[in-house]
Protein backbone atom coordinates (compact mmCIF):
# COMPACT_ATOMS: atom_id res chain seq x y z
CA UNK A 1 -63.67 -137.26 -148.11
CA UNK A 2 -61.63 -137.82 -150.99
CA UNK A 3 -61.76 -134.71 -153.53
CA UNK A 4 -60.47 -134.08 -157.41
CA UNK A 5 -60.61 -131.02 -160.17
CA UNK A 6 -59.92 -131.78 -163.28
CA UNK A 7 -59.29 -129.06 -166.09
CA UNK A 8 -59.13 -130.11 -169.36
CA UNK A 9 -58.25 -127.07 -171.90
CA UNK A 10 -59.38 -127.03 -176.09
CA UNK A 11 -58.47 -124.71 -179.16
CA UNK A 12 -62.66 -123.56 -178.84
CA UNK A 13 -65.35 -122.73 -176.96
CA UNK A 14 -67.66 -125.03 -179.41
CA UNK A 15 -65.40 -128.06 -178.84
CA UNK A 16 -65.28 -127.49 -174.62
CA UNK A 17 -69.24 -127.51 -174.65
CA UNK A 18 -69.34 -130.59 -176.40
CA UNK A 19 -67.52 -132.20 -174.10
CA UNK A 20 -69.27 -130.69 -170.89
CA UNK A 21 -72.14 -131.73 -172.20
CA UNK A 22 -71.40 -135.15 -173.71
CA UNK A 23 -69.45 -136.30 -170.07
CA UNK A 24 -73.03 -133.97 -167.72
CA UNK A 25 -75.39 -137.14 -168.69
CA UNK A 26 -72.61 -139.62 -166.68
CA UNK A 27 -73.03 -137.44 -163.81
CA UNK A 28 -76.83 -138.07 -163.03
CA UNK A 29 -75.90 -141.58 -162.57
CA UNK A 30 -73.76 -140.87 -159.43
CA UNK A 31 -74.11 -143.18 -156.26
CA UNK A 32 -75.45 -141.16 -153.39
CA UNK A 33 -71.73 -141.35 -152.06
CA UNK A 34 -70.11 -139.58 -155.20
CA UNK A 35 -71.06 -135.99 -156.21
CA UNK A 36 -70.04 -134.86 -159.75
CA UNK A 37 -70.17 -131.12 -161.14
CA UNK A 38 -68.91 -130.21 -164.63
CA UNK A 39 -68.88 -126.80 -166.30
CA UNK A 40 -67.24 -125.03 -169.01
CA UNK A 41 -65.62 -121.62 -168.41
CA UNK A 42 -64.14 -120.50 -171.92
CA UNK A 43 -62.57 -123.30 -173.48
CA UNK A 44 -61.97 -124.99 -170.43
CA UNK A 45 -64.45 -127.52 -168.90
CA UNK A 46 -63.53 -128.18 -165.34
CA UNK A 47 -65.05 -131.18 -163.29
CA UNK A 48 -64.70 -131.36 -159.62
CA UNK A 49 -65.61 -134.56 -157.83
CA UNK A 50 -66.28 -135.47 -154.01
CA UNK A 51 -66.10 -139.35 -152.72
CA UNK A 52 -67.02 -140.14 -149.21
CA UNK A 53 -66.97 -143.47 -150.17
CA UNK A 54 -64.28 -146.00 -151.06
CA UNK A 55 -60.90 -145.57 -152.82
CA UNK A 56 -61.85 -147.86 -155.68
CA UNK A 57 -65.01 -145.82 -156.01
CA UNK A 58 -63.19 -142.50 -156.49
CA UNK A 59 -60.54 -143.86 -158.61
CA UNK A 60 -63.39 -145.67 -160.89
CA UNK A 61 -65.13 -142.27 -161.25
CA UNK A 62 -61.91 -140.21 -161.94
CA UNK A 63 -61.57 -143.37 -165.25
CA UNK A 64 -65.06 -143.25 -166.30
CA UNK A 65 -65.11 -139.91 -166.59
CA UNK A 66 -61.84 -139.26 -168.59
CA UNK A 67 -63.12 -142.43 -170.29
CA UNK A 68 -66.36 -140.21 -171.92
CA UNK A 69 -63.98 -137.47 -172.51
CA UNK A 70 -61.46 -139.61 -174.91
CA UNK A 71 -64.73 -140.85 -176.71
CA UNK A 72 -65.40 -137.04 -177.22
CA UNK A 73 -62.28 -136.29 -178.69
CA UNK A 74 -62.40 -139.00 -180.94
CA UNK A 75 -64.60 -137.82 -181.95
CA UNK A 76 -63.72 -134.23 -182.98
CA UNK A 77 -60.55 -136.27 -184.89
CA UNK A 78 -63.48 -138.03 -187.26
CA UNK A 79 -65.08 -135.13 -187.97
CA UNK A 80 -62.20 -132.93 -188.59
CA UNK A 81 -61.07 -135.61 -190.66
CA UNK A 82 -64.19 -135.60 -192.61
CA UNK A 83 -63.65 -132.05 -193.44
């Protein structure tokens, strides 16, 4: 069983919600073999993720998911851009 946390930290609460919930949609689509959990706590949003499959499988996950989070924060760069 391969395992991972990730903690990813922003300025706001408002901006770590928007990325828990932008990246909690990818996490339905998990193979039987991968479980995903994200949540925020304060401005943090903190994913953990358990494989029991194959390396490649983990690793693909792991990119995926940071993947959805660097569309996020694009994101939050247009907007605060627009402003």
């Amino acid at each position: 069983m391969m395992k991972a946390k990730i903690i990813l930290t922003y300025d706001d609460e408002s901006k770590a919600e928007a990325v828990k919930e932008a990246v909690s949609p990818d996490n339905v689509e998990a193979p039987p073999y991968i479980s995903i959990e994200t949540i925020r706590s304060n401005t943090q949003v903190i994913t953990y993720i358990e494989c029991s499959g194959k390396l490649k499988s983990f690793i693909s996950t792991i990119d995926d998911l940071l993947s959805c989070v660097s569309v996020a924060e694009k994101t939050f760069s247009v907007i605060d851009e627009m402003k």
